[in-house]
Protein backbone atom coordinates (compact mmCIF):
# COMPACT_ATOMS: atom_id res chain seq x y z
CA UNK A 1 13.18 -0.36 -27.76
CA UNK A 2 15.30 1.46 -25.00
CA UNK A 3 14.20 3.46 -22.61
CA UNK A 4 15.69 4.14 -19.57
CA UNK A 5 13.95 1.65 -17.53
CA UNK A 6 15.54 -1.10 -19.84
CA UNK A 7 19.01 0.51 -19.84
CA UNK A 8 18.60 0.29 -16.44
CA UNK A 9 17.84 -3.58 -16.16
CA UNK A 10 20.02 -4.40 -19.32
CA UNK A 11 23.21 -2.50 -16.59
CA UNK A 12 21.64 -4.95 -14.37
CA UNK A 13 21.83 -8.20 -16.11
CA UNK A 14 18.17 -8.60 -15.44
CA UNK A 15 15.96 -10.88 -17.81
CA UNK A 16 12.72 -9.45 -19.54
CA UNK A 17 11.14 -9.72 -22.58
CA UNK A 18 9.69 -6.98 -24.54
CA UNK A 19 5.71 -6.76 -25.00
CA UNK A 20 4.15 -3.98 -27.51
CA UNK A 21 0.66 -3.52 -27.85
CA UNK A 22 -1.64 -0.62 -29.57
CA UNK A 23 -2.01 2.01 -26.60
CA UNK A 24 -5.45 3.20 -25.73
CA UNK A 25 -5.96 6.57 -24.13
CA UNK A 26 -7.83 5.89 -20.36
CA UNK A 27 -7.53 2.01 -21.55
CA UNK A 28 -5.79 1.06 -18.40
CA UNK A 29 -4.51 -2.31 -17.43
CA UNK A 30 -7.80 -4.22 -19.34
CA UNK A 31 -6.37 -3.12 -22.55
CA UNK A 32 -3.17 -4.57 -22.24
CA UNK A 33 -4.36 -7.26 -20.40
CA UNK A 34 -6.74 -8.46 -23.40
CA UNK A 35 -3.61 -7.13 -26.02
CA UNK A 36 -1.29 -9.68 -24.86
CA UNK A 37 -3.82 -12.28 -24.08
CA UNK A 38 -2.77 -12.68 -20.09
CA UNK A 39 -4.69 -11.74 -16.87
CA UNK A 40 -5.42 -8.74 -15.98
CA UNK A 41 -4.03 -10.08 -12.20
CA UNK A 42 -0.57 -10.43 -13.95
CA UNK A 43 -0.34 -6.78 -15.57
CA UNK A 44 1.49 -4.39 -12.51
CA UNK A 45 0.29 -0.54 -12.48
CA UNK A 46 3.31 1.70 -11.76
CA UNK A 47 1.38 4.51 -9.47
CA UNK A 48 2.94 7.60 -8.81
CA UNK A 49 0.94 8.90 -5.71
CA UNK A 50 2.24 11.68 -3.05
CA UNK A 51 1.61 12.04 0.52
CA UNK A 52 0.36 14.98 3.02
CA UNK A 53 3.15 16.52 2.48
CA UNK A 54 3.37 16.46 -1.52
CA UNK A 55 6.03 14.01 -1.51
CA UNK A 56 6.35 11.46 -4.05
CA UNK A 57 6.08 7.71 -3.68
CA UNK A 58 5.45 4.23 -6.49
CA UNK A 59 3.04 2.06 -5.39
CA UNK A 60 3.15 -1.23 -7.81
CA UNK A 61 -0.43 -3.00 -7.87
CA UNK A 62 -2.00 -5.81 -9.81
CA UNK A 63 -4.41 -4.34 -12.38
CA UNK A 64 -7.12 -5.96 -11.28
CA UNK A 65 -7.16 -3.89 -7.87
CA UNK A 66 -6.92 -0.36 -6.54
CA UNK A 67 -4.74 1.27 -3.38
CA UNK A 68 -6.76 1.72 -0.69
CA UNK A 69 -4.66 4.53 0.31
CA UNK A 70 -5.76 4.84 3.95
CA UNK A 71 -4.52 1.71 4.27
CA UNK A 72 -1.24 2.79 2.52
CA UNK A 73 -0.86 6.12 4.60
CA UNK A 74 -0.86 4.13 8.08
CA UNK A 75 1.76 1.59 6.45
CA UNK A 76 3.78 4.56 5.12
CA UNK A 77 3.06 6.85 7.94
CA UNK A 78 1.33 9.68 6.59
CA UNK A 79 -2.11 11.65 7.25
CA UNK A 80 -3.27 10.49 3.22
CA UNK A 81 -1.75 9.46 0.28
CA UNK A 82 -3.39 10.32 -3.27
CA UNK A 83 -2.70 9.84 -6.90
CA UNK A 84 -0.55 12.57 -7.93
CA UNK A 85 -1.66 15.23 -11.36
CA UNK A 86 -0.19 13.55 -14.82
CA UNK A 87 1.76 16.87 -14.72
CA UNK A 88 3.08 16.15 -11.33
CA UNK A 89 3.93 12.72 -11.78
CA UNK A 90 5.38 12.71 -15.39
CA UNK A 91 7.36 15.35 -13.31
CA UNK A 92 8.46 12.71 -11.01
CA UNK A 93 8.98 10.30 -12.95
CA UNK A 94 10.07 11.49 -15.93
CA UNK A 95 7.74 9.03 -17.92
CA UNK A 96 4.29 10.04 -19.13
CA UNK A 97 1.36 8.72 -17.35
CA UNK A 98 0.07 6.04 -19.03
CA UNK A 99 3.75 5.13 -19.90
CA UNK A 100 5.65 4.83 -16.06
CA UNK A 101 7.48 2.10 -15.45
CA UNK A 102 9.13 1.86 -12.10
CA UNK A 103 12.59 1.72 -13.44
CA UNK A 104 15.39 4.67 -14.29
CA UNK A 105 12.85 7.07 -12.85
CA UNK A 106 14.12 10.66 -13.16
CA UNK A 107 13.47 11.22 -9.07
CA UNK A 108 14.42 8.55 -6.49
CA UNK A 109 11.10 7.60 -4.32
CA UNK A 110 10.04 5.06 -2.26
CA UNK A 111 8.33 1.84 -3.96
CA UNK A 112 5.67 -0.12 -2.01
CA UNK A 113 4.67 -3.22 -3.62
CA UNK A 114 1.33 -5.31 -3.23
CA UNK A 115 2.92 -8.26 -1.49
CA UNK A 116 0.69 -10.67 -3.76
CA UNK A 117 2.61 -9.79 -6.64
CA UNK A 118 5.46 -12.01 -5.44
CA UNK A 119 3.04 -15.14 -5.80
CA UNK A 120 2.69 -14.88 -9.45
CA UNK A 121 5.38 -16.68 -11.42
CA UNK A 122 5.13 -13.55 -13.96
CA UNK A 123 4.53 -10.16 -14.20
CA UNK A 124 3.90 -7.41 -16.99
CA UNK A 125 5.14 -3.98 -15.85
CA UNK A 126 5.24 -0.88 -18.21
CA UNK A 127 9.10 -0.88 -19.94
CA UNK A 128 8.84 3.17 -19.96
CA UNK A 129 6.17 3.96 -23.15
CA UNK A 130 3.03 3.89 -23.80
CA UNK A 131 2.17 0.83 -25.20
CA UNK A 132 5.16 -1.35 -23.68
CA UNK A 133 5.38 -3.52 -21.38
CA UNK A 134 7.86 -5.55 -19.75
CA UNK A 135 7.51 -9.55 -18.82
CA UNK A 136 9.58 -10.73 -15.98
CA UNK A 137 9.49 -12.65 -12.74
CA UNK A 138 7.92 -10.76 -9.75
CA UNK A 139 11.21 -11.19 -7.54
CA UNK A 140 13.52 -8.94 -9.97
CA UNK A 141 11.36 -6.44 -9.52
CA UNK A 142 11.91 -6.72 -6.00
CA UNK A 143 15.62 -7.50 -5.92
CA UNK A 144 15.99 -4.16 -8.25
CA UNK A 145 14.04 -1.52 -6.22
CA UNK A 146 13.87 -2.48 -2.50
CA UNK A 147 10.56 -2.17 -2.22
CA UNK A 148 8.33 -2.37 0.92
CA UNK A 149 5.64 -5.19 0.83
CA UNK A 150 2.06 -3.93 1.59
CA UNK A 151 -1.39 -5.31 1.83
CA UNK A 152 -3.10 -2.07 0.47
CA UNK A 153 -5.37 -3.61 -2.63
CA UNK A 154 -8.67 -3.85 -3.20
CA UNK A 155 -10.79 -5.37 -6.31
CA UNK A 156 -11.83 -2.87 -8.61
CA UNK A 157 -15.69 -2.81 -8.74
CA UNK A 158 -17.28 -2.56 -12.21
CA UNK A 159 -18.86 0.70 -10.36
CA UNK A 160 -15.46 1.94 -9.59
CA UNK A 161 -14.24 2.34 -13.78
């Protein structure tokens, strides 16, 4: 399946395999988690979020946790970052939510990563569809897009779903 997050890392030379599963509207990272039979931990959320000013930013987090994005505003030096509308963000990205991988995004922003990513020998990271995910090691991810490590998660609460 190509997409242009894999066109991307193909140009790259960068190792992945290719994970399908049966997409589940509001299913999150617990669906494809328990789809592919690994941890939840291991499956990456591609956020697109904005700042005070309405600019765009991709925050990469472990599914298991959620930005604390006062936390993430001091790092990045903003007022407050928030999640940005599906509208606003498929704008951004040029993926639909539920589909955004971090890879061949239409607009260039800046990527934070959750620096605990890098201790997991393998990741899952949407490959640009709903329903698609991507399996490779933490450190391409971080070789590929620059991004800035951050300490910004938090476990998701069974109160916060």
């Amino acid at each position: 399946m190509s997409t242009p997050a894999t066109k991307l890392l193909a140009e790259l030379g960068i190792a992945y395999t290719e994970h399908h599963y049966d997409y589940e509207e509001h299913g999150g990272t617990r669906v494809s988690s328990r789809e592919l039979g690994v941890p939840e931990h291991a499956v990456v959320k591609t956020l697109v979020m904005q700042d005070d000013r309405a600019a765009p930013l991709i925050v990469l987090m472990h599914g298991s946790m959620k930005v604390d994005g006062k936390a993430l505003a001091k790092v990045a030096g903003g007022k407050r970052i928030e999640p940005c509308k599906p509208d606003v963000a498929n704008k951004h990205s040029g993926y639909l939510v539920g589909g955004t991988s971090p890879f061949g995004t239409r607009k260039k922003m800046p990527v934070y990563m959750e620096r605990t990513i890098l201790e997991l020998e393998r990741i899952y990271i949407n490959g640009g569809r709903r329903g698609f995910l991507l399996g490779m090691a933490p450190g391409e991810v971080q070789r590929v897009l620059q991004a800035t490590l951050v300490q910004v998660g938090v476990p998701i609460r069974e109160s916060d779903e």
